[in-house]
Protein backbone atom coordinates (compact mmCIF):
# COMPACT_ATOMS: atom_id res chain seq x y z
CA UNK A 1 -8.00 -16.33 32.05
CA UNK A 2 -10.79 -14.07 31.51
CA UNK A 3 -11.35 -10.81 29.53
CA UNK A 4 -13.63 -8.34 28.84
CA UNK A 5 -13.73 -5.32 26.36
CA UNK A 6 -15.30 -2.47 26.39
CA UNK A 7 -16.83 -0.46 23.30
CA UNK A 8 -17.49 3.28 24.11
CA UNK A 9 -17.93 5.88 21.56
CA UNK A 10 -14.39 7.65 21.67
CA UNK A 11 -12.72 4.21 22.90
CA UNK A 12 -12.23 0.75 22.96
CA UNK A 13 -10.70 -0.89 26.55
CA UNK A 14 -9.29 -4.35 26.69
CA UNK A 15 -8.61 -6.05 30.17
CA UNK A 16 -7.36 -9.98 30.55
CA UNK A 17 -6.67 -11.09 33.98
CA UNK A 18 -5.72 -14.47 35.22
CA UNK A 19 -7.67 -16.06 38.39
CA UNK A 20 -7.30 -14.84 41.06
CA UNK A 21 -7.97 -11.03 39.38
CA UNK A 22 -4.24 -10.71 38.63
CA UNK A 23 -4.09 -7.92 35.78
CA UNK A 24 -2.53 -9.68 32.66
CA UNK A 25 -2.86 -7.23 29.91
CA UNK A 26 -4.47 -3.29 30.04
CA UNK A 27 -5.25 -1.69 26.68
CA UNK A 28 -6.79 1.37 25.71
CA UNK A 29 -7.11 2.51 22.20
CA UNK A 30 -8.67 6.14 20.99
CA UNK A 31 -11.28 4.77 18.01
CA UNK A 32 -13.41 8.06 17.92
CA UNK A 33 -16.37 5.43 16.72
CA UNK A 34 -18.76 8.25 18.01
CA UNK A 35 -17.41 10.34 15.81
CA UNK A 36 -20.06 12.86 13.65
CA UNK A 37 -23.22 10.36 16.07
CA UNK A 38 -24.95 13.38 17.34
CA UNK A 39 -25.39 14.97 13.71
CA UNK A 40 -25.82 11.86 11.25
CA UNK A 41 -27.58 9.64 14.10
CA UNK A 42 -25.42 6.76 12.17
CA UNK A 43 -21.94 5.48 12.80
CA UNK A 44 -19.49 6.21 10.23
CA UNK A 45 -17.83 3.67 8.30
CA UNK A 46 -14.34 5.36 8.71
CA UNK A 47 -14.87 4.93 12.44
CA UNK A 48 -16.32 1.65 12.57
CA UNK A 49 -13.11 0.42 10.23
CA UNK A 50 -11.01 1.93 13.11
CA UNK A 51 -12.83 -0.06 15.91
CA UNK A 52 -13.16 -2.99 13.85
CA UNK A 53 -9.40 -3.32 13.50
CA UNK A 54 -8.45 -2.70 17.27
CA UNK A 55 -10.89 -5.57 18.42
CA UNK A 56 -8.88 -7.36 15.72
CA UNK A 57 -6.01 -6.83 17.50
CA UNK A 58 -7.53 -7.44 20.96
CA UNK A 59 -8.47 -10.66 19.89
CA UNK A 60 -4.92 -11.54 19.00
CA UNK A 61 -3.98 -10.61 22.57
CA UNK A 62 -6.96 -12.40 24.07
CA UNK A 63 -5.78 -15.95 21.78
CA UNK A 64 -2.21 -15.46 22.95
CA UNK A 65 -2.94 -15.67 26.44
């Protein structure tokens, strides 16, 4: 199996896939970590809380497959 996530500033993607490149499990979840960037230059910790718990979930998906 392999996996990969990826962090962007509105959201957070999850793909696993099993050899060969079969599509396991697709996730997208809206984390708005960006959120208020431009003006403070800092993330906020409301929106790093957000992220923080949907890579806690993602690694739940990853450890079950």
């Amino acid at each position: 199996m392999y996996a990969t996530i990826d962090i962007g500033t509105n959201s957070v993607l999850l793909l696993i896939a099993s050899s060969p490149l079969q599509v396991v499990c697709d996730q997208a979840r809206i984390t708005r970590l960006g959120e208020g960037l431009h003006q403070s230059k800092t993330f906020a910790p409301a929106s790093m809380e957000r992220t923080l718990a949907v890579l806690e979930e993602y690694d739940t998906l990853c450890q079950s497959h």
